[in-house]
Structures are given as structure tokens and as C-alpha cells.
ModelCIF file with pLDDT and N, C-alpha, C, O atoms, coordinates in Angstrom:
data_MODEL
#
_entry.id   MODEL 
#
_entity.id                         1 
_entity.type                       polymer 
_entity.pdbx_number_of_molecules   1 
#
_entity_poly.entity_id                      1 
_entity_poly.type                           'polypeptide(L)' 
_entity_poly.nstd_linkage                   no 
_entity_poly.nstd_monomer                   no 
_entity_poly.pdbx_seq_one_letter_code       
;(UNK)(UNK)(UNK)(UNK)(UNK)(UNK)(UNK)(UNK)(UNK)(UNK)(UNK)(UNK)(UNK)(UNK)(UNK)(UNK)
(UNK)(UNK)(UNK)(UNK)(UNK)(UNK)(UNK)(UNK)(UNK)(UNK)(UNK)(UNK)(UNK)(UNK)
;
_entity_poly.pdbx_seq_one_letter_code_can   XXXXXXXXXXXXXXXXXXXXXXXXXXXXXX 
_entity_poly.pdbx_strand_id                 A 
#
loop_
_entity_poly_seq.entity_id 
_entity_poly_seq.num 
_entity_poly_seq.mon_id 
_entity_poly_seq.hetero 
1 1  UNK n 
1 2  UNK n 
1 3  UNK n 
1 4  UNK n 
1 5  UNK n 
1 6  UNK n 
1 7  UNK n 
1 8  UNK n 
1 9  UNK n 
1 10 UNK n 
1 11 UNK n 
1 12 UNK n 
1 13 UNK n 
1 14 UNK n 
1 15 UNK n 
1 16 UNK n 
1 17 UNK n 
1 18 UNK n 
1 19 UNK n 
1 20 UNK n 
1 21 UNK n 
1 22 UNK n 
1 23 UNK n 
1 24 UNK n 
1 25 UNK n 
1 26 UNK n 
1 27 UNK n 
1 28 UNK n 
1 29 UNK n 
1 30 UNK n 
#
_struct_asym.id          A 
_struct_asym.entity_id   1 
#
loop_
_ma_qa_metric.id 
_ma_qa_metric.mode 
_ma_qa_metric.name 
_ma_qa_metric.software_group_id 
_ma_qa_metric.type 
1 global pLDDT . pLDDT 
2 local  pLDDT . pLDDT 
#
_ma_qa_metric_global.metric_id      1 
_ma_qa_metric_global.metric_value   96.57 
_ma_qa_metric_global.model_id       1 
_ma_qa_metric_global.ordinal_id     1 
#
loop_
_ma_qa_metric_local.label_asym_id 
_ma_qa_metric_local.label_comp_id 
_ma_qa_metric_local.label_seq_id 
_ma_qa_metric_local.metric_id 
_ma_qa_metric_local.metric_value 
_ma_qa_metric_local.model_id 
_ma_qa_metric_local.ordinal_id 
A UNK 1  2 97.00 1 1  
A UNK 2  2 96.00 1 2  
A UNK 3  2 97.00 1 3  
A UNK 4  2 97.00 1 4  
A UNK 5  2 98.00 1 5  
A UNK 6  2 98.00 1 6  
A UNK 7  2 98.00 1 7  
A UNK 8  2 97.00 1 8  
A UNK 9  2 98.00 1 9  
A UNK 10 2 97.00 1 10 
A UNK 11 2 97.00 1 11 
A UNK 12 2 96.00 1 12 
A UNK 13 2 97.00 1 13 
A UNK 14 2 95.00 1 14 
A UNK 15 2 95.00 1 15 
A UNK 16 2 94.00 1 16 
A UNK 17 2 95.00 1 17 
A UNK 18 2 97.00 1 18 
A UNK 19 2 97.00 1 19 
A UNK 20 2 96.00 1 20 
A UNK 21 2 97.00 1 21 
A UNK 22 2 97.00 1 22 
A UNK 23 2 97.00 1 23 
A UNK 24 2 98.00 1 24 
A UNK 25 2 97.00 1 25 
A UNK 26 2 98.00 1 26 
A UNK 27 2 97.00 1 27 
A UNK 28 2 97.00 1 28 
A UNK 29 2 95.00 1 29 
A UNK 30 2 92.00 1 30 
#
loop_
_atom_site.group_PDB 
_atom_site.id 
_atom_site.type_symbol 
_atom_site.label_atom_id 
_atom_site.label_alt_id 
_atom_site.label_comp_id 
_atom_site.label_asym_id 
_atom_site.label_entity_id 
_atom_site.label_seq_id 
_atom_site.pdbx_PDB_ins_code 
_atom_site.Cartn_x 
_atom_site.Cartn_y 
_atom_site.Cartn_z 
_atom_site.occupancy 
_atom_site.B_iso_or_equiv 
_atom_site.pdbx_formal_charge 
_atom_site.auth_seq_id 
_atom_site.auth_comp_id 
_atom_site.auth_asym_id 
_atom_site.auth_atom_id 
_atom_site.pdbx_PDB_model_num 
ATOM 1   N N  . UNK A 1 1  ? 165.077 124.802 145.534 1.00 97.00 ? 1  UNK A N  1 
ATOM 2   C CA . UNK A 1 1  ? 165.736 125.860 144.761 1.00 97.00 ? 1  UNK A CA 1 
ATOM 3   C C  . UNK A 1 1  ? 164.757 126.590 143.852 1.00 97.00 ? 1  UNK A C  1 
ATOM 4   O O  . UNK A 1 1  ? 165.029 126.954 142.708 1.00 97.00 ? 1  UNK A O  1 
ATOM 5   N N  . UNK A 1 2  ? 163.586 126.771 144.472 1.00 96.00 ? 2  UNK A N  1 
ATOM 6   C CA . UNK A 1 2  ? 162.188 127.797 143.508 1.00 96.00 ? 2  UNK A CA 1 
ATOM 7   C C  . UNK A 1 2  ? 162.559 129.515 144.244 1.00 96.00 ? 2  UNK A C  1 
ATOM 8   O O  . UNK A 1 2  ? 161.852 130.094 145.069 1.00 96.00 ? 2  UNK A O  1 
ATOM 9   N N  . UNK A 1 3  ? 163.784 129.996 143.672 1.00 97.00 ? 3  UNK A N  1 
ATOM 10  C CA . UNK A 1 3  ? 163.516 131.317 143.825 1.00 97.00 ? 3  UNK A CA 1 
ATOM 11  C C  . UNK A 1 3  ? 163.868 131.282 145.884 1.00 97.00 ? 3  UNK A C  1 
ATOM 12  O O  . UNK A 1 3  ? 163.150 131.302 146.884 1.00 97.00 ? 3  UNK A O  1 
ATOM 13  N N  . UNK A 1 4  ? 165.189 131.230 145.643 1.00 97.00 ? 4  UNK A N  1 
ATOM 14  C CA . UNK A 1 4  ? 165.893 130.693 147.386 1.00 97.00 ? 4  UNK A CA 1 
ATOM 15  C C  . UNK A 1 4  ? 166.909 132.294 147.306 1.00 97.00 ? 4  UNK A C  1 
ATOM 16  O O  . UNK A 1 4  ? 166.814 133.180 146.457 1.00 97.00 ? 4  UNK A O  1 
ATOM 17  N N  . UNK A 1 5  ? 167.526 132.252 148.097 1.00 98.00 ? 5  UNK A N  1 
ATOM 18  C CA . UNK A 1 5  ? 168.722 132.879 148.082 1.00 98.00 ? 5  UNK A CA 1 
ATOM 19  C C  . UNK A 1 5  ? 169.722 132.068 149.426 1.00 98.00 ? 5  UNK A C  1 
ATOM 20  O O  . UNK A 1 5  ? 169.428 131.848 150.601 1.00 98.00 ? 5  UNK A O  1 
ATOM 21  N N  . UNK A 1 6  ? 171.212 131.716 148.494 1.00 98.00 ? 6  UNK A N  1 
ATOM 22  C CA . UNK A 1 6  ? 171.214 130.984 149.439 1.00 98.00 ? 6  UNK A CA 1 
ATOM 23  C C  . UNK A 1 6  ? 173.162 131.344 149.278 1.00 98.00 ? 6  UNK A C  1 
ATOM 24  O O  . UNK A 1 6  ? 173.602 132.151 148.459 1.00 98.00 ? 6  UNK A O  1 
ATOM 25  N N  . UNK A 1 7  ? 174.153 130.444 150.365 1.00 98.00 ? 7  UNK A N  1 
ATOM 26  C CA . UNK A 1 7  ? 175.609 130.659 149.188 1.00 98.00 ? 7  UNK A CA 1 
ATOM 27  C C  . UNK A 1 7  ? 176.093 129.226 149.183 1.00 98.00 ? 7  UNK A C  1 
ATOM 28  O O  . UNK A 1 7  ? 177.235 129.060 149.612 1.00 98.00 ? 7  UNK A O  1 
ATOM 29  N N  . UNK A 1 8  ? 175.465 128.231 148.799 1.00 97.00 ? 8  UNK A N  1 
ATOM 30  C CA . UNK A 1 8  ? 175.959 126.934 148.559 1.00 97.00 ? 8  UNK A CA 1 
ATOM 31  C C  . UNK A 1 8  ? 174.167 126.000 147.644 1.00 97.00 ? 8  UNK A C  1 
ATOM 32  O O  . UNK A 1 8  ? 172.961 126.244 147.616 1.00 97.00 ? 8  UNK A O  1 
ATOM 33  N N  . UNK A 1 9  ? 174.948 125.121 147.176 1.00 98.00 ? 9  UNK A N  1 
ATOM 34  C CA . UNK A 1 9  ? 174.359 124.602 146.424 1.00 98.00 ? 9  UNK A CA 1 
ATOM 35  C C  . UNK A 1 9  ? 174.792 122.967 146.550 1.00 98.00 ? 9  UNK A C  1 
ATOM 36  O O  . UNK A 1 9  ? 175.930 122.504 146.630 1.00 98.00 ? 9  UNK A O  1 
ATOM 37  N N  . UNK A 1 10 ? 173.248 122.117 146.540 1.00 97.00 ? 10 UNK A N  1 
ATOM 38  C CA . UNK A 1 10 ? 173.742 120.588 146.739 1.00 97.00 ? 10 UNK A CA 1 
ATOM 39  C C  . UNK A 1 10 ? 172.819 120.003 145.527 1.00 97.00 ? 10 UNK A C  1 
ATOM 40  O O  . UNK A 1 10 ? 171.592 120.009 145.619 1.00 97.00 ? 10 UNK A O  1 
ATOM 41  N N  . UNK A 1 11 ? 173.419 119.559 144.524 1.00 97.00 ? 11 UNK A N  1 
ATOM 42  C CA . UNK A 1 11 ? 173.075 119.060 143.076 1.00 97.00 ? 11 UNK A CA 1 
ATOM 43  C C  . UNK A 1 11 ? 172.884 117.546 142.773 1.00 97.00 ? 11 UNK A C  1 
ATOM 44  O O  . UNK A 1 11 ? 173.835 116.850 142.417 1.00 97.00 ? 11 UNK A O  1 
ATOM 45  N N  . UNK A 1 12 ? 171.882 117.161 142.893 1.00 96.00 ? 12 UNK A N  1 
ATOM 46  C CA . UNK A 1 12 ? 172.013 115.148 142.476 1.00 96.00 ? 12 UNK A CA 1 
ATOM 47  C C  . UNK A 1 12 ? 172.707 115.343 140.978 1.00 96.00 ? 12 UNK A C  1 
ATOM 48  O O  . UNK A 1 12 ? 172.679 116.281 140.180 1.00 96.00 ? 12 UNK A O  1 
ATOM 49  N N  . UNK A 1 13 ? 173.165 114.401 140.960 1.00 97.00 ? 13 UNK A N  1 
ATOM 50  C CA . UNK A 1 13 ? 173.981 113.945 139.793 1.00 97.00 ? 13 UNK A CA 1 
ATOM 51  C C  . UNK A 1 13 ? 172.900 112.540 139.226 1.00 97.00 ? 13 UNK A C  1 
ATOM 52  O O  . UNK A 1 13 ? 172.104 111.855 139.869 1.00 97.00 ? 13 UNK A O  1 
ATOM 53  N N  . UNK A 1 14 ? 173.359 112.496 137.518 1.00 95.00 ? 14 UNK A N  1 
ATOM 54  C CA . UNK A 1 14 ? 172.241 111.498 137.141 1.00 95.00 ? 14 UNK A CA 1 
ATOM 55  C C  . UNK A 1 14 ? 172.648 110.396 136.988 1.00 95.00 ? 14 UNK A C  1 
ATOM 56  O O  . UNK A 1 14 ? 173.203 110.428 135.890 1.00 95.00 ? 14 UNK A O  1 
ATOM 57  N N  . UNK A 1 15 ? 172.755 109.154 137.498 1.00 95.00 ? 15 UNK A N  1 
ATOM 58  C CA . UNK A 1 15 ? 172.945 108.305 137.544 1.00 95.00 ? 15 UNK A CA 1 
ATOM 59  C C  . UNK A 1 15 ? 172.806 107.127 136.139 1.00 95.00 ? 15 UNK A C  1 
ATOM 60  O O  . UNK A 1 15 ? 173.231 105.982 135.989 1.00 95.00 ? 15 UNK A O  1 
ATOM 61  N N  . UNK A 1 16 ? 172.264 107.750 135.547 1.00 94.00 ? 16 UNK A N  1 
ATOM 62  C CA . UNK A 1 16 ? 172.172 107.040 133.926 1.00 94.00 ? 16 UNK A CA 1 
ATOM 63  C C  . UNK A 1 16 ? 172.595 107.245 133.096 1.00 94.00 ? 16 UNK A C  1 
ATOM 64  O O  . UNK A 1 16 ? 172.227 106.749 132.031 1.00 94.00 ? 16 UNK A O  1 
ATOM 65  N N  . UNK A 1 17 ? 173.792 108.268 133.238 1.00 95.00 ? 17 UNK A N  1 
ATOM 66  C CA . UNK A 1 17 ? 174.322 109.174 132.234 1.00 95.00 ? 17 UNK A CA 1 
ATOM 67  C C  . UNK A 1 17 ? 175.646 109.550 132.804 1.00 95.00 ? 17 UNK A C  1 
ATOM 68  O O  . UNK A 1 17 ? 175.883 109.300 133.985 1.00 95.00 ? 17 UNK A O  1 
ATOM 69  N N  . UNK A 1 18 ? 176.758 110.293 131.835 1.00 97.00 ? 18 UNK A N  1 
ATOM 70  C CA . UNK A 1 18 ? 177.722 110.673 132.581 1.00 97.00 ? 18 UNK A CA 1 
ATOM 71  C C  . UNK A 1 18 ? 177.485 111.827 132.355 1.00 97.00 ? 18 UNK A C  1 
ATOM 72  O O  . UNK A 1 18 ? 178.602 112.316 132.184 1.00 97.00 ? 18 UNK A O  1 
ATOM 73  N N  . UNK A 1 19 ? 176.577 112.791 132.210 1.00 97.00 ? 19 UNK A N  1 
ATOM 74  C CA . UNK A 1 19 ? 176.477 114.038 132.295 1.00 97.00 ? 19 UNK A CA 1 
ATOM 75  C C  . UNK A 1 19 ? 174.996 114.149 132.629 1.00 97.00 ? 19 UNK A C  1 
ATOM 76  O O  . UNK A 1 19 ? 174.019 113.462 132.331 1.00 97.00 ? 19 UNK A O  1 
ATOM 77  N N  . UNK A 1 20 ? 175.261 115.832 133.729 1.00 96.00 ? 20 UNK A N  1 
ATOM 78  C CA . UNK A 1 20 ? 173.880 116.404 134.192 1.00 96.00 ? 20 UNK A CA 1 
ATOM 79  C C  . UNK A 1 20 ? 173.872 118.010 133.719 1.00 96.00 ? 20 UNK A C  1 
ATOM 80  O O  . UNK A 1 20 ? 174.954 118.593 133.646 1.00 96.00 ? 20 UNK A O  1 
ATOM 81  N N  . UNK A 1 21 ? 172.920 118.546 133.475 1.00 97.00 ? 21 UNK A N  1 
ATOM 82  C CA . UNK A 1 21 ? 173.129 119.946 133.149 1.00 97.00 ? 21 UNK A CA 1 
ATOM 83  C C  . UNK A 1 21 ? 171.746 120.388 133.659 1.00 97.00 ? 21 UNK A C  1 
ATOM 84  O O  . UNK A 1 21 ? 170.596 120.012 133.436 1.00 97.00 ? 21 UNK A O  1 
ATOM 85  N N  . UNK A 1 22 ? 172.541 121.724 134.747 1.00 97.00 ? 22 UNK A N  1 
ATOM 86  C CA . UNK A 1 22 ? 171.173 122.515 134.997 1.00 97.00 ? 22 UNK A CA 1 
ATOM 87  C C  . UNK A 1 22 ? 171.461 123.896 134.542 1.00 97.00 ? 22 UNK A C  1 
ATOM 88  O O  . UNK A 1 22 ? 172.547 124.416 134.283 1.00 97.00 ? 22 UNK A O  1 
ATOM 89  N N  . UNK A 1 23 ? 169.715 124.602 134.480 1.00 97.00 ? 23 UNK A N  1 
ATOM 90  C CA . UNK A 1 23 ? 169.861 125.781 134.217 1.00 97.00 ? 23 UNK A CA 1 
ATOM 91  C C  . UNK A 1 23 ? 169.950 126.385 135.785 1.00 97.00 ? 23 UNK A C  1 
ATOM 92  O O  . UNK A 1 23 ? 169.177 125.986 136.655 1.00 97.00 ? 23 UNK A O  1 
ATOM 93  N N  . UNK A 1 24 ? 171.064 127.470 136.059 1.00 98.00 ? 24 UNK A N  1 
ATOM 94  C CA . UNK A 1 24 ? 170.979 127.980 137.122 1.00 98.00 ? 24 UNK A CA 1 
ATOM 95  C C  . UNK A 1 24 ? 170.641 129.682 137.271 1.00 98.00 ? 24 UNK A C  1 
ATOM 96  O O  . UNK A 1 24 ? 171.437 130.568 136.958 1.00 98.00 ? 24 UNK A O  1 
ATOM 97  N N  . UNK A 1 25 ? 169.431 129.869 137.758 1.00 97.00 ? 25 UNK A N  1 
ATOM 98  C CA . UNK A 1 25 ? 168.578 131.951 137.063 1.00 97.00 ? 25 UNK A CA 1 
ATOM 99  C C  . UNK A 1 25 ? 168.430 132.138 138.467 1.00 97.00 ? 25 UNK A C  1 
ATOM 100 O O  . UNK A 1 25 ? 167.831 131.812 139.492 1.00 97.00 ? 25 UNK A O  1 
ATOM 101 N N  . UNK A 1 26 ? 169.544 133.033 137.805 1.00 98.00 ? 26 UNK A N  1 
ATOM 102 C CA . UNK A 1 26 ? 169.690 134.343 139.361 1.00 98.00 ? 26 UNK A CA 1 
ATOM 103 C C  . UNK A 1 26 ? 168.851 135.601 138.947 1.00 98.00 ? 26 UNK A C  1 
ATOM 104 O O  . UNK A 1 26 ? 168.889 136.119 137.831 1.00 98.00 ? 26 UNK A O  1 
ATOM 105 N N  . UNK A 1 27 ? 168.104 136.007 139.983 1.00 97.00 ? 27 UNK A N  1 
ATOM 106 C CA . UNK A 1 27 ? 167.189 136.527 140.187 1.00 97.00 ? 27 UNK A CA 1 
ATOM 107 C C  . UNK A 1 27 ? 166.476 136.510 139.619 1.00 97.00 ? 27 UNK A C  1 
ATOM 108 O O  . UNK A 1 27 ? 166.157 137.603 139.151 1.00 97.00 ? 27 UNK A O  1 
ATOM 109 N N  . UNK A 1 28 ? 165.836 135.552 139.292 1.00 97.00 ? 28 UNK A N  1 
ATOM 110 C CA . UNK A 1 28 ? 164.424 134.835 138.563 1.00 97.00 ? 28 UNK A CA 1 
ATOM 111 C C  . UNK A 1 28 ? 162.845 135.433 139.434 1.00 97.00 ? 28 UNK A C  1 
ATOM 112 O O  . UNK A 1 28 ? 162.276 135.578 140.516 1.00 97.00 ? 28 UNK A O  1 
ATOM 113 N N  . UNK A 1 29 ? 162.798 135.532 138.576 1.00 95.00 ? 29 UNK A N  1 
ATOM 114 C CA . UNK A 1 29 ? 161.100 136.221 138.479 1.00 95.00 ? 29 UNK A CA 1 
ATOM 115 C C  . UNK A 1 29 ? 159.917 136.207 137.339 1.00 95.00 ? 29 UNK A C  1 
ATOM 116 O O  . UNK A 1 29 ? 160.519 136.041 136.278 1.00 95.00 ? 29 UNK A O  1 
ATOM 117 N N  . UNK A 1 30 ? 159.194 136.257 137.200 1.00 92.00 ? 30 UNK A N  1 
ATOM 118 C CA . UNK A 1 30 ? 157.559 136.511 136.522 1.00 92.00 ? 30 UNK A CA 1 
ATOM 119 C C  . UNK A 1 30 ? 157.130 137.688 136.157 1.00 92.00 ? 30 UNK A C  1 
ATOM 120 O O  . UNK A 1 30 ? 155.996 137.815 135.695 1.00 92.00 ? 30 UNK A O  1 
#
């Protein structure tokens, strides 16, 4: 997920925690 285009998304979940949080940047660029 480095700058994909895609229409689904498959996310690990964290196993040490009961919460995961990602940042998700649409149309990410430099």
C-alpha cells in the first residue's frame, strides 16, 4: 500500500492490543 490504487483493502489487526489505527492518504505524493 506505497502509493497503489486499488478498491479494496486487507488490514492486519494487532494482536496485542484491542485497537489498530492507520493513517489512510489518498493521493499521496512528494
Amino acid at each position: 500500500y506505497n502509493v497503489v490504487t486499488t478498491n479494496s483493502l486487507i488490514l492486519p489487526l494487532r494482536t496485542d492490543a484491542n485497537e489498530t489505527k492507520f493513517k489512510l492518504h489518498q493521493n499521496y505524493a512528494i
